[in-house]
N, C-alpha and C. Protein backbone atom coordinates (compact mmCIF):
# COMPACT_ATOMS: atom_id res chain seq x y z
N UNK A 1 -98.84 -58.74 -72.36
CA UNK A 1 -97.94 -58.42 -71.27
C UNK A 1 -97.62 -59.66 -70.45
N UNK A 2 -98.77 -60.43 -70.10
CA UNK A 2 -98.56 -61.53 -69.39
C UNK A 2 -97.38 -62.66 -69.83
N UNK A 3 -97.11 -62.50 -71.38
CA UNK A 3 -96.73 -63.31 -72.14
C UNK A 3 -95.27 -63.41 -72.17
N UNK A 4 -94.50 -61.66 -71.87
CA UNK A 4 -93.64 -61.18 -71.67
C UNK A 4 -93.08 -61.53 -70.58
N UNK A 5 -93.96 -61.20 -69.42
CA UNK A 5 -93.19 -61.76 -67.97
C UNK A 5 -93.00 -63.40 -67.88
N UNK A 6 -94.04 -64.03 -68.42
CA UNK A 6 -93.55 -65.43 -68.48
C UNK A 6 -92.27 -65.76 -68.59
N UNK A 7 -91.82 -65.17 -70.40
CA UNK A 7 -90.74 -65.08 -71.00
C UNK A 7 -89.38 -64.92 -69.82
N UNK A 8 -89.77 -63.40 -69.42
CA UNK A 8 -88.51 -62.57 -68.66
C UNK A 8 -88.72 -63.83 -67.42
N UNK A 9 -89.40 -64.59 -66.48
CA UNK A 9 -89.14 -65.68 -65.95
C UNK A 9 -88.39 -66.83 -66.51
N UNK A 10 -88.47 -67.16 -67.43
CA UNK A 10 -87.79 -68.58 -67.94
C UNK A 10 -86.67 -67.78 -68.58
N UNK A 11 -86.46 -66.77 -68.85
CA UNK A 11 -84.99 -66.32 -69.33
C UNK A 11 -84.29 -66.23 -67.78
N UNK A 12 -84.49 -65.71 -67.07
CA UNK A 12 -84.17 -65.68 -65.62
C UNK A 12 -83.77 -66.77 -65.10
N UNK A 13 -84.18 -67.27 -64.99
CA UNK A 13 -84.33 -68.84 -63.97
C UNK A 13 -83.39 -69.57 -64.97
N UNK A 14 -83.11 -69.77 -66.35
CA UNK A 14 -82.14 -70.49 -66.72
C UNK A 14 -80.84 -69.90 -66.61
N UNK A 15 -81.01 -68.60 -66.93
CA UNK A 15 -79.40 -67.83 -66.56
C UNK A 15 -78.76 -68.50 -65.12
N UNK A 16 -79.46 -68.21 -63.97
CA UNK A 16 -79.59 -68.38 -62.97
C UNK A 16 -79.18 -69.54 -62.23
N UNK A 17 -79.81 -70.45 -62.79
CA UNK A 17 -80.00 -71.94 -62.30
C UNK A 17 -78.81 -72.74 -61.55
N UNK A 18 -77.99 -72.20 -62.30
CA UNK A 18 -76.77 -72.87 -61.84
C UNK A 18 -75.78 -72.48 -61.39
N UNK A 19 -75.92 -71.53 -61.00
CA UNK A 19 -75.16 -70.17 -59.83
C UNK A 19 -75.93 -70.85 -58.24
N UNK A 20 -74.42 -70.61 -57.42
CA UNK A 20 -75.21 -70.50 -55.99
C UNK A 20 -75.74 -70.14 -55.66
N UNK A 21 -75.96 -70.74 -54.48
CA UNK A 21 -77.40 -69.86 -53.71
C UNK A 21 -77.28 -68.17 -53.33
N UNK A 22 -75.85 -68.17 -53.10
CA UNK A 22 -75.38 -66.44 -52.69
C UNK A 22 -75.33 -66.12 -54.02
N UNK A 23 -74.77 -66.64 -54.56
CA UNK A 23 -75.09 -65.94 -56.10
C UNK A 23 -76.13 -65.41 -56.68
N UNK A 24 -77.30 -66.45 -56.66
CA UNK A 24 -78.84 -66.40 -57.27
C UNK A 24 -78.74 -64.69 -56.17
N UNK A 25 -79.19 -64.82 -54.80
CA UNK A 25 -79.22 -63.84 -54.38
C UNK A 25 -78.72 -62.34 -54.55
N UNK A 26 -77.48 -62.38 -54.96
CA UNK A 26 -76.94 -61.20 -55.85
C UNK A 26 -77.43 -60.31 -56.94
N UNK A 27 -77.73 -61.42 -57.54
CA UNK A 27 -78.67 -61.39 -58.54
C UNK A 27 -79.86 -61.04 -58.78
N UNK A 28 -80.76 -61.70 -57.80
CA UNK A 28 -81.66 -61.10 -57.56
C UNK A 28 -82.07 -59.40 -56.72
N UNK A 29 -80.92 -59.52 -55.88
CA UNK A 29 -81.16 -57.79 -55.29
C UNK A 29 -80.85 -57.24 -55.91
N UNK A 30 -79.24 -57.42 -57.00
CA UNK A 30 -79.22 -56.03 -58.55
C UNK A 30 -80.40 -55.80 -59.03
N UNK A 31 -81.26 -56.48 -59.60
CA UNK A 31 -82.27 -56.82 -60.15
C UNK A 31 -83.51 -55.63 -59.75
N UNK A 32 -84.01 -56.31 -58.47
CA UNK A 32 -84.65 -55.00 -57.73
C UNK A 32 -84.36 -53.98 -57.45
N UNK A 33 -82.92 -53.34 -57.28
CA UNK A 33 -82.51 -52.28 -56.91
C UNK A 33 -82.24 -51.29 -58.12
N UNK A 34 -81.72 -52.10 -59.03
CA UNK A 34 -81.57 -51.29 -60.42
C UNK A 34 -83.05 -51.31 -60.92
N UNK A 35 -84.02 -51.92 -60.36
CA UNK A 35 -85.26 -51.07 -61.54
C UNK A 35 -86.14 -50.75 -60.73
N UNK A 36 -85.21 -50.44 -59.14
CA UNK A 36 -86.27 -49.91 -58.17
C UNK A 36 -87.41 -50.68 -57.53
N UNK A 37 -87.78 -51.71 -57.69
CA UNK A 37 -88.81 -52.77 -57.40
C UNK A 37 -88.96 -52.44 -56.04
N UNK A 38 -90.26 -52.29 -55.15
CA UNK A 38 -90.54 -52.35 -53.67
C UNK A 38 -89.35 -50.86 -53.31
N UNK A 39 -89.52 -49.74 -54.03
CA UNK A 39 -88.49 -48.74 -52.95
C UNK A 39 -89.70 -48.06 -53.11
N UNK A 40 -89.49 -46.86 -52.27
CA UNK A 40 -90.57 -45.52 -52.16
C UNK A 40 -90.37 -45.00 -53.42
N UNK A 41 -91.50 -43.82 -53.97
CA UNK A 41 -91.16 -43.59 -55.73
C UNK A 41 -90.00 -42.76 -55.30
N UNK A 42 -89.71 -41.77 -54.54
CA UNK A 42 -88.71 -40.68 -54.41
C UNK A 42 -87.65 -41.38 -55.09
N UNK A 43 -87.00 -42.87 -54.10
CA UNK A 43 -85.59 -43.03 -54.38
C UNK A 43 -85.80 -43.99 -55.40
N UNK A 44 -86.49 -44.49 -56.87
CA UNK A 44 -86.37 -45.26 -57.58
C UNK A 44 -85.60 -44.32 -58.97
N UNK A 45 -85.01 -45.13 -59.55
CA UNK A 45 -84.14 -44.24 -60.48
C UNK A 45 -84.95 -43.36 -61.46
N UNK A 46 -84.24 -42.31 -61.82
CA UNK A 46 -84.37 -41.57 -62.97
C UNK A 46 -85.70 -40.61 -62.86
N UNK A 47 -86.43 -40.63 -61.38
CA UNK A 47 -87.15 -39.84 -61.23
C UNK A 47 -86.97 -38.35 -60.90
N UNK A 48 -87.75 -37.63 -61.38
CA UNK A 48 -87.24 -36.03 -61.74
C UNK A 48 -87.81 -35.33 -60.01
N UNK A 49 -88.85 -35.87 -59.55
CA UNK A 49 -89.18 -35.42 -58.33
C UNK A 49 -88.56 -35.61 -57.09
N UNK A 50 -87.17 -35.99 -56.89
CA UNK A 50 -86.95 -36.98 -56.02
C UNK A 50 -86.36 -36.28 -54.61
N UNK A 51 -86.40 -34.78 -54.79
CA UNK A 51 -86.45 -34.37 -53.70
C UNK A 51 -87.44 -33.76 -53.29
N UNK A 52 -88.47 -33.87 -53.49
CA UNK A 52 -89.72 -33.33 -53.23
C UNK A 52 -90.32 -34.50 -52.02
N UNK A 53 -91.25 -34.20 -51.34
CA UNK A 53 -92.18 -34.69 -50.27
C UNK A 53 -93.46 -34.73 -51.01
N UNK A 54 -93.63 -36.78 -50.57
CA UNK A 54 -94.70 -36.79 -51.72
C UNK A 54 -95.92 -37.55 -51.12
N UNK A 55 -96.39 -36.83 -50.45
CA UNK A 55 -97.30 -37.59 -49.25
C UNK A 55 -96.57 -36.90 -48.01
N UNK A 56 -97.69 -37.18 -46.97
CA UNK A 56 -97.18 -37.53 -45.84
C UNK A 56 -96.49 -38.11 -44.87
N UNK A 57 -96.46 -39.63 -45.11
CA UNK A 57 -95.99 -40.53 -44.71
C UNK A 57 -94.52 -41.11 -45.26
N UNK A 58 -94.51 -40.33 -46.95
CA UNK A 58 -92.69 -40.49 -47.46
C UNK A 58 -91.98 -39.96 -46.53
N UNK A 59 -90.68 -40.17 -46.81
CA UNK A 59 -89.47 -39.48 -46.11
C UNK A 59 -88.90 -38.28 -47.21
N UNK A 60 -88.36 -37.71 -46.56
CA UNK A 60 -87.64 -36.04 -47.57
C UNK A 60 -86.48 -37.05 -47.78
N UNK A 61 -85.38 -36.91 -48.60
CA UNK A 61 -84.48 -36.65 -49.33
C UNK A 61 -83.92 -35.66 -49.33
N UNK A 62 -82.61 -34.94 -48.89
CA UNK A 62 -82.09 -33.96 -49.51
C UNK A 62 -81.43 -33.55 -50.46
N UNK A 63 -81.60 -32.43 -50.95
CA UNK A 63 -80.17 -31.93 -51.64
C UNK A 63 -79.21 -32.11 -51.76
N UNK A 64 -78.08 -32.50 -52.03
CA UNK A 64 -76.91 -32.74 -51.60
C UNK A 64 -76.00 -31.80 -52.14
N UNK A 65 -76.11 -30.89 -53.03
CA UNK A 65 -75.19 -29.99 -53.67
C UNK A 65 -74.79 -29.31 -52.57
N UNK A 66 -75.47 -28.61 -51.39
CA UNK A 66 -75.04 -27.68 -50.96
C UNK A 66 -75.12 -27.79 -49.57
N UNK A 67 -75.69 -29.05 -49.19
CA UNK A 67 -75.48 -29.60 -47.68
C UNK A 67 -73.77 -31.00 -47.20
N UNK A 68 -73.98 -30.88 -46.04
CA UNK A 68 -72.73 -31.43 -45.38
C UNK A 68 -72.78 -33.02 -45.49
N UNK A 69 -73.89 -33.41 -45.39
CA UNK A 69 -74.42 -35.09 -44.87
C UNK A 69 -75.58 -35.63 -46.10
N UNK A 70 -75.15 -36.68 -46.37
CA UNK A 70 -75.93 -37.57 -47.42
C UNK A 70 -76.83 -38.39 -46.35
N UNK A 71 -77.98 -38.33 -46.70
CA UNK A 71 -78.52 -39.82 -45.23
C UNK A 71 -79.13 -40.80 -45.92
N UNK A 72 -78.94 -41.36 -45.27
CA UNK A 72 -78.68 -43.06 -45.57
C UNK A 72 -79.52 -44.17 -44.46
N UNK A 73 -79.77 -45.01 -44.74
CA UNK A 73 -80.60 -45.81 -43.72
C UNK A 73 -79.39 -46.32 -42.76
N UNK A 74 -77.89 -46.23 -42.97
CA UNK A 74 -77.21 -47.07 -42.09
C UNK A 74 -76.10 -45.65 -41.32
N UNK A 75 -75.89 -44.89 -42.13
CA UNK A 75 -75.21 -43.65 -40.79
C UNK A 75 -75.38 -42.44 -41.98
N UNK A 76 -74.68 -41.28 -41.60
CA UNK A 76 -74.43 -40.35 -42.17
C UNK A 76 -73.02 -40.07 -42.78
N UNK A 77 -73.21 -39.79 -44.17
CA UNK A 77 -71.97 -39.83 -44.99
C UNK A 77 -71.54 -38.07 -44.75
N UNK A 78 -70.24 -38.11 -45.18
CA UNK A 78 -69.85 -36.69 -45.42
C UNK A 78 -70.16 -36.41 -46.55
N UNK A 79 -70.14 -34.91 -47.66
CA UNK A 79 -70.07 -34.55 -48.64
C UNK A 79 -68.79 -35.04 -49.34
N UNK A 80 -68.88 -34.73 -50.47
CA UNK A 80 -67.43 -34.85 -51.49
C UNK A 80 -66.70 -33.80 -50.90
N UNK A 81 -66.86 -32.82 -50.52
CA UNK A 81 -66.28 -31.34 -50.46
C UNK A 81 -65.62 -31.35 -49.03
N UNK A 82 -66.80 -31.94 -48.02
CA UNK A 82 -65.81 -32.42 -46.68
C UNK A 82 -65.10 -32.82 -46.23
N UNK A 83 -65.13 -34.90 -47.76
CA UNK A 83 -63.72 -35.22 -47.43
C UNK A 83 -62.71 -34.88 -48.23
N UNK A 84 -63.14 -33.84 -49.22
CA UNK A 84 -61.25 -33.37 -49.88
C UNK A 84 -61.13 -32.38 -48.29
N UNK A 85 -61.69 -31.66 -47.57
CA UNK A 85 -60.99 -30.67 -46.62
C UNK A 85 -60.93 -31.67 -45.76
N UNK A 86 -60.99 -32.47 -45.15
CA UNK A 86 -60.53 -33.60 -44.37
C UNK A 86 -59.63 -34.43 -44.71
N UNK A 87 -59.56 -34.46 -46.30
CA UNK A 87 -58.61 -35.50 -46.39
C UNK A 87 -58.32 -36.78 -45.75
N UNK A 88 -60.12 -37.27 -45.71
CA UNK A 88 -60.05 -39.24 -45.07
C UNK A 88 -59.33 -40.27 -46.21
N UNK A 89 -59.76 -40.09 -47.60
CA UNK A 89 -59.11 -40.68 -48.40
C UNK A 89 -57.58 -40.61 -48.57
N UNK A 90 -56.69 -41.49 -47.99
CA UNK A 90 -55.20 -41.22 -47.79
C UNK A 90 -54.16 -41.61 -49.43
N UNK A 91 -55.07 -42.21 -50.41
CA UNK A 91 -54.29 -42.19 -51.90
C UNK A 91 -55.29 -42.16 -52.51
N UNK A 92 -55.25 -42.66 -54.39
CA UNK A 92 -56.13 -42.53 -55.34
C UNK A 92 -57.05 -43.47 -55.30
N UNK A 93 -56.32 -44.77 -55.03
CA UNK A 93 -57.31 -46.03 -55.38
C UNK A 93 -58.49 -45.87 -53.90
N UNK A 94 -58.00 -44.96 -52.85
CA UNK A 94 -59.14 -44.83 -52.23
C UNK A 94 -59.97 -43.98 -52.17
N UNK A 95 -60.13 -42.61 -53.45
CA UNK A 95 -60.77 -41.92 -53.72
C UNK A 95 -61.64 -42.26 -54.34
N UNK A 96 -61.48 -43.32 -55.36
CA UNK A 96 -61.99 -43.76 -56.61
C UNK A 96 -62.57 -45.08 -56.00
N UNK A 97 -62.47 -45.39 -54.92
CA UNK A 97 -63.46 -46.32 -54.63
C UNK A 97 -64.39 -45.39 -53.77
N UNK A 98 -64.09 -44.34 -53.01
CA UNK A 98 -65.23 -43.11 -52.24
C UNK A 98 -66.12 -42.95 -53.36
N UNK A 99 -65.37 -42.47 -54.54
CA UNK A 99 -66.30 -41.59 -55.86
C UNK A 99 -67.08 -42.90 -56.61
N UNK A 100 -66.97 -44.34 -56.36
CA UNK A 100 -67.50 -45.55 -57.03
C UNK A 100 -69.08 -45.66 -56.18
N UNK A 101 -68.56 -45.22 -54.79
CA UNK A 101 -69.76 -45.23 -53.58
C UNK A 101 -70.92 -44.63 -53.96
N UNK A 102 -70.28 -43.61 -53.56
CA UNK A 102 -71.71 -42.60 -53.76
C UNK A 102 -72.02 -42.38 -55.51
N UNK A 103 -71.50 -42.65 -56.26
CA UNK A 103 -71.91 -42.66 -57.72
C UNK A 103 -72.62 -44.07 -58.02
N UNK A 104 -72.72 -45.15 -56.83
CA UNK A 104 -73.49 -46.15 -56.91
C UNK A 104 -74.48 -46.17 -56.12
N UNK A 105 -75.55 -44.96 -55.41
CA UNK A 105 -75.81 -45.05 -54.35
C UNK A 105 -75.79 -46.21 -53.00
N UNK A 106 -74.78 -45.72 -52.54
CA UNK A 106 -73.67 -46.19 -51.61
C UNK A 106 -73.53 -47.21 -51.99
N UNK A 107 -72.88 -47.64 -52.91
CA UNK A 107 -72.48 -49.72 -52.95
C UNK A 107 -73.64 -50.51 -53.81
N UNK A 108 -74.90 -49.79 -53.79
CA UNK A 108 -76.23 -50.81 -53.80
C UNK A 108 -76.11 -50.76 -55.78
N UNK A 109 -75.75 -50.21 -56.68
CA UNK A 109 -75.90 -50.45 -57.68
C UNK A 109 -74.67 -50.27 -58.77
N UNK A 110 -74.44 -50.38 -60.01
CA UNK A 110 -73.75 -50.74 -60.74
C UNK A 110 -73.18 -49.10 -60.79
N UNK A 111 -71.98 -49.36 -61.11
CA UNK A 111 -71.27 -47.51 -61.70
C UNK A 111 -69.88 -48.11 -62.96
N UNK A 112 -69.90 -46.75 -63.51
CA UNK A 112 -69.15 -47.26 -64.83
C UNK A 112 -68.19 -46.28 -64.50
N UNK A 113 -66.87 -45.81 -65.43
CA UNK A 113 -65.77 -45.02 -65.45
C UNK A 113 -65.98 -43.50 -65.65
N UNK A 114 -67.43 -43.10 -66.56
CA UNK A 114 -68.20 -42.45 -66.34
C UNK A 114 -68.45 -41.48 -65.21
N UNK A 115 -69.24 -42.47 -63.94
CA UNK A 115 -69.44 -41.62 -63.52
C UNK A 115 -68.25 -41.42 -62.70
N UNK A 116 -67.45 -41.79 -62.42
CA UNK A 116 -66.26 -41.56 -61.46
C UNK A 116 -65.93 -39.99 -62.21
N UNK A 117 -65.58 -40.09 -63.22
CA UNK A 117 -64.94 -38.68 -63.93
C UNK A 117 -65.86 -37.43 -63.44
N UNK A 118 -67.72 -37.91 -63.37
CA UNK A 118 -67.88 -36.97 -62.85
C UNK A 118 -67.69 -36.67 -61.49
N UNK A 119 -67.65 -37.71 -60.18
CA UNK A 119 -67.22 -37.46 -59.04
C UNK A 119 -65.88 -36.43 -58.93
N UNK A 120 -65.12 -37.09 -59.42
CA UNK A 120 -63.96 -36.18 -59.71
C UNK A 120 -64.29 -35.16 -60.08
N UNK A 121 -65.08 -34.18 -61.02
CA UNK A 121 -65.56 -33.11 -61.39
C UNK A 121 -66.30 -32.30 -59.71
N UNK A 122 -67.26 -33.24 -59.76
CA UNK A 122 -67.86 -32.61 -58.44
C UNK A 122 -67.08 -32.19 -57.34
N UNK A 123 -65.77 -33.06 -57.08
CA UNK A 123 -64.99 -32.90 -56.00
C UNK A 123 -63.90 -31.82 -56.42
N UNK A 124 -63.76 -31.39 -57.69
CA UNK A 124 -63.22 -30.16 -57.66
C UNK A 124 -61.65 -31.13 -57.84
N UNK A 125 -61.32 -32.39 -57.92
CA UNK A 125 -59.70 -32.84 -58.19
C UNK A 125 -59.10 -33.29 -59.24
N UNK A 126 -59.98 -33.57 -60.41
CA UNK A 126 -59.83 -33.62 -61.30
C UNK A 126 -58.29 -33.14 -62.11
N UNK A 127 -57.33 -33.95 -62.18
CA UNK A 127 -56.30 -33.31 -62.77
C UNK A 127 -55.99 -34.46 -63.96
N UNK A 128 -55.38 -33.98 -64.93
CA UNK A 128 -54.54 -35.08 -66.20
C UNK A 128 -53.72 -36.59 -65.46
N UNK A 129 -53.09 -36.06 -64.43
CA UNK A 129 -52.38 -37.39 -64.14
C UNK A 129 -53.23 -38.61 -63.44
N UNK A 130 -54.31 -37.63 -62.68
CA UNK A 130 -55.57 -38.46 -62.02
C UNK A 130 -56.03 -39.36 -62.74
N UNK A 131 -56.59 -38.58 -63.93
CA UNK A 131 -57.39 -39.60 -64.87
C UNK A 131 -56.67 -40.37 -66.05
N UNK A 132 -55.35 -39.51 -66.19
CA UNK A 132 -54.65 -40.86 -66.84
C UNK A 132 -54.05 -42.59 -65.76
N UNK A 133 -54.15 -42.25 -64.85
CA UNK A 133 -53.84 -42.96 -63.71
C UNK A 133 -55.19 -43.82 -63.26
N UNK A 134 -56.31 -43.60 -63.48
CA UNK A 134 -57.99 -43.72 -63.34
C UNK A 134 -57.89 -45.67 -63.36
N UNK A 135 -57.14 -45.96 -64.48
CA UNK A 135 -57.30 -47.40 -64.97
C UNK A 135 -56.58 -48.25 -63.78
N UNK A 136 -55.35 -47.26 -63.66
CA UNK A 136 -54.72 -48.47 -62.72
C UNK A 136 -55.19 -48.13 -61.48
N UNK A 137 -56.32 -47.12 -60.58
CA UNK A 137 -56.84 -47.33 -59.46
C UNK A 137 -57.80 -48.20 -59.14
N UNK A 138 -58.75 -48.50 -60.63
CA UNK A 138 -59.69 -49.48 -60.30
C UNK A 138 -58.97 -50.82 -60.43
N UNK A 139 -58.14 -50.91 -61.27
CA UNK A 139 -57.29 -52.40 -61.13
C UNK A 139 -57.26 -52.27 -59.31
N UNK A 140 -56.63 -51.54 -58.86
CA UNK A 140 -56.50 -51.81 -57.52
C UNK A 140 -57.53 -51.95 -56.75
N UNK A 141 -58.82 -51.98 -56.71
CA UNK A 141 -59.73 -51.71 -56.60
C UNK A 141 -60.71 -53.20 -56.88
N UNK A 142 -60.42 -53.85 -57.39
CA UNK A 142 -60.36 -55.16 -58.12
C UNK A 142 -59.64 -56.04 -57.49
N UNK A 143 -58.15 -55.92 -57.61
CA UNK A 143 -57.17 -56.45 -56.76
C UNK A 143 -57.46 -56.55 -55.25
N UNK A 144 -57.55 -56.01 -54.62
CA UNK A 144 -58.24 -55.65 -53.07
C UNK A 144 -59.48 -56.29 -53.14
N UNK A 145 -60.44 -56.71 -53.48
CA UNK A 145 -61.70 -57.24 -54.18
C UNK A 145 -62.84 -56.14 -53.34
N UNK A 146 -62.36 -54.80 -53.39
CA UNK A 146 -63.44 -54.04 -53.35
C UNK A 146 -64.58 -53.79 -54.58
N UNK A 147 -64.30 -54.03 -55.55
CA UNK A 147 -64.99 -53.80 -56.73
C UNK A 147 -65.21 -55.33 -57.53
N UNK A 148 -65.85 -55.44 -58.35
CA UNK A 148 -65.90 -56.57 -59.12
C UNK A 148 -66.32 -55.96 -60.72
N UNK A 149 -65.86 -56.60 -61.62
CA UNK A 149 -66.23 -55.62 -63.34
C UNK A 149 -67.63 -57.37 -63.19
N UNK A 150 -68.25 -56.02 -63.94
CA UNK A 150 -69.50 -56.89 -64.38
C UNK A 150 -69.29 -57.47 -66.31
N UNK A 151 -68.65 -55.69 -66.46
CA UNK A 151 -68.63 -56.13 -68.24
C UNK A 151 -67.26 -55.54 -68.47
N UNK A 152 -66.92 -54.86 -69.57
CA UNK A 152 -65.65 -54.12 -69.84
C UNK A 152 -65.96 -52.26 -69.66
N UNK A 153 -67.46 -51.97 -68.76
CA UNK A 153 -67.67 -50.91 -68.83
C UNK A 153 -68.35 -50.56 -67.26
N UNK A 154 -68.96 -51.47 -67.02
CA UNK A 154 -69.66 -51.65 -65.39
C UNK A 154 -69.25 -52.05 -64.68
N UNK A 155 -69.21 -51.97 -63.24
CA UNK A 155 -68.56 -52.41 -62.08
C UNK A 155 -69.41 -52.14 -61.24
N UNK A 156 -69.46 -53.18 -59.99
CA UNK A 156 -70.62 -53.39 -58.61
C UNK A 156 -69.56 -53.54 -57.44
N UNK A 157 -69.72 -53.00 -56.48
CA UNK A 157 -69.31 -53.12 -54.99
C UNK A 157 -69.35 -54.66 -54.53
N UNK A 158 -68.10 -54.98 -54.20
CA UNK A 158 -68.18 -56.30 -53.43
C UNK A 158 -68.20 -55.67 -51.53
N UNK A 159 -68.48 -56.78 -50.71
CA UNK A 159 -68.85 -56.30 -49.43
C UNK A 159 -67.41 -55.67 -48.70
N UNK A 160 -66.58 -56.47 -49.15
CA UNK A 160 -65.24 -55.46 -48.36
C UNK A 160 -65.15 -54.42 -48.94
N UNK A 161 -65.20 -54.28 -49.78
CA UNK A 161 -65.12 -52.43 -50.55
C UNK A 161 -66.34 -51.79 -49.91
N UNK A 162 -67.60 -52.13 -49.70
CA UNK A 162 -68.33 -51.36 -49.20
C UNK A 162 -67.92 -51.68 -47.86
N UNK A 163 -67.64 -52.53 -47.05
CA UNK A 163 -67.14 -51.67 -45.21
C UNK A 163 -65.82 -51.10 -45.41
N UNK A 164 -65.08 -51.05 -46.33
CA UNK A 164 -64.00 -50.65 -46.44
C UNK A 164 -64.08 -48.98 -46.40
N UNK A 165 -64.99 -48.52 -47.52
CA UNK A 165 -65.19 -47.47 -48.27
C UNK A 165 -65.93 -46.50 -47.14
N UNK A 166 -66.61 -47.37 -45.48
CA UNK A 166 -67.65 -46.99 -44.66
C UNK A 166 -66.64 -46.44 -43.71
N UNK A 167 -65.40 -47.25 -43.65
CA UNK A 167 -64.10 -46.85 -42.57
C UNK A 167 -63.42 -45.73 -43.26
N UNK A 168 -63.58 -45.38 -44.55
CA UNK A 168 -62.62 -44.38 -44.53
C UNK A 168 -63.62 -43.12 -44.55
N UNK A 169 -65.01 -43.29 -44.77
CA UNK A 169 -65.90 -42.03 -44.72
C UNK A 169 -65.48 -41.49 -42.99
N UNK A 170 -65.49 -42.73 -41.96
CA UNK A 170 -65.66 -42.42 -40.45
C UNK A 170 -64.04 -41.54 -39.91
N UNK A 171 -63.41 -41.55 -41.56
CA UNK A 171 -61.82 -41.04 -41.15
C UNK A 171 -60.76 -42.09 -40.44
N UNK A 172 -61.38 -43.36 -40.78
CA UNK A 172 -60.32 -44.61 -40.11
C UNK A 172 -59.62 -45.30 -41.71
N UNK A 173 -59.12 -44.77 -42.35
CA UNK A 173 -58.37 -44.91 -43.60
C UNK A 173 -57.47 -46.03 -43.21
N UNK A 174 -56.86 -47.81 -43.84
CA UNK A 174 -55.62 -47.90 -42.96
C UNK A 174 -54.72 -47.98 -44.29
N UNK A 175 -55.00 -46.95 -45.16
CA UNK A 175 -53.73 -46.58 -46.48
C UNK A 175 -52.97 -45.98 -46.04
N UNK A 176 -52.07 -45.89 -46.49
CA UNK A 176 -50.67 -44.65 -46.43
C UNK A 176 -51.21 -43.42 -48.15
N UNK A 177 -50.46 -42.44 -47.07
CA UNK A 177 -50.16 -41.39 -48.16
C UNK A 177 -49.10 -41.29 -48.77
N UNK A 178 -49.04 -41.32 -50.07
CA UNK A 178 -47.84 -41.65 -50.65
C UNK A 178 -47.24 -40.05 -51.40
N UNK A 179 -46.08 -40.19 -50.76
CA UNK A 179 -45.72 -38.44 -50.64
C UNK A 179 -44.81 -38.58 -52.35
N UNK A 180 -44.90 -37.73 -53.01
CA UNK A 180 -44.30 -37.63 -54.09
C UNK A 180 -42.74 -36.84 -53.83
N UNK A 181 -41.63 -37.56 -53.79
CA UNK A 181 -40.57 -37.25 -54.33
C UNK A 181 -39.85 -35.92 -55.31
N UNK A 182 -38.90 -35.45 -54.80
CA UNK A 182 -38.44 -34.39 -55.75
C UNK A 182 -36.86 -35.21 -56.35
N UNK A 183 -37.06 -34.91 -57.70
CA UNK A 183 -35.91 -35.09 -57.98
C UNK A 183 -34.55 -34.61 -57.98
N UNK A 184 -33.61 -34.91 -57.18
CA UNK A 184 -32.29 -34.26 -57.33
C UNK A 184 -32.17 -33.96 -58.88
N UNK A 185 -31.66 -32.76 -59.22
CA UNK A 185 -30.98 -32.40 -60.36
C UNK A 185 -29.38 -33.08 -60.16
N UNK A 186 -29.17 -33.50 -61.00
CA UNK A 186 -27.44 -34.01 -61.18
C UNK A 186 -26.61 -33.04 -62.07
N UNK A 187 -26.18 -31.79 -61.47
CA UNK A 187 -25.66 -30.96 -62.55
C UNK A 187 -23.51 -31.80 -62.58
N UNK A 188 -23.49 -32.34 -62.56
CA UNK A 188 -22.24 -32.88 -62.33
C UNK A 188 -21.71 -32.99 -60.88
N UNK A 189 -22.17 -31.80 -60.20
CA UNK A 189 -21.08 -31.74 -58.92
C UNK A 189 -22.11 -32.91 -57.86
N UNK A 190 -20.63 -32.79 -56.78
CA UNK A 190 -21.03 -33.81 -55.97
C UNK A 190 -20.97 -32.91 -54.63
């Protein structure tokens, strides 16, 4: 085992080496956060207990299927379900960066196209034009440099997408709604 971590050090540190200093840092918090390093066991991934109270001294976790508020160490989020009846998200590319959020727990880890489809599921909006449309929201999403692609399948929160994504939970959106058009029929007459 010892022999291994050596290894996973000198593979590290050369990847690394020559990235900035904010960089190295990046790097290093994906690192811990995706394999859970130093969190309480509740919130480390892929654990089956994680809303349970496990000790005394842990914190609860809730449910979230069927409550209003996600909590968070920095404020209280709404549900998916609150902001479709609120309607804070004012177009797509700012839904799909809401549904990138919380499918990354909030900003802090990697999310793929995946799970967005299921956000969309959860949120009940799911339609054909949505998700044929899916590609060009994260381009925007990218473009805006709320998002960054890690590979051709993963994507991580850059910091303006996460205060971005924090202003439109609080209902301070500064998108426009973009109203869809009816088409005149042209039957000849004028």
């Amino acid at each position: 085992m010892f022999d291994k971590e050596i290894e996973a050090i000198a593979k590290c540190t050369e990847l690394i080496k020559d990235l900035d200093d904010d960089s190295k840092v990046r790097v290093l918090k994906y690192l811990i956060e995706r394999f859970g390093i130093g969190m309480p066991k509740y919130q480390q991934p892929n654990n089956p207990v994680s809303n349970q109270i496990q000790g005394a001294n842990n914190h609860h976790q809730e449910d979230t299927s069927e409550t209003n508020y996600v909590e968070s160490d920095e404020m209280d989020y709404p549900s998916l379900r609150d902001l479709v009846i609120k309607d804070y998200p004012k177009n797509e590319p700012e839904w799909v960066l809401v549904y990138a959020f919380y499918s990354s727990k909030y900003g802090e880890d990697s999310f793929t196209r995946d799970d967005l489809l299921s956000e969309y599921e959860k949120s009940n909006r799911r339609t054909d034009t949505r998700i044929k449309n899916l590609s060009q929201s994260i381009s925007t999403g990218v473009k805006k440099d709320w998002i960054k692609s890690l590979n051709t399948k993963e994507y991580i929160f850059l910091e303006a997408g996460r205060e971005y994504c924090k202003e439109i939970l609080q209902g301070n959106s500064s998108g426009s709604t973009r109203k869809r058009s009816k088409r005149a029929k042209n039957n000849g007459e004028d």
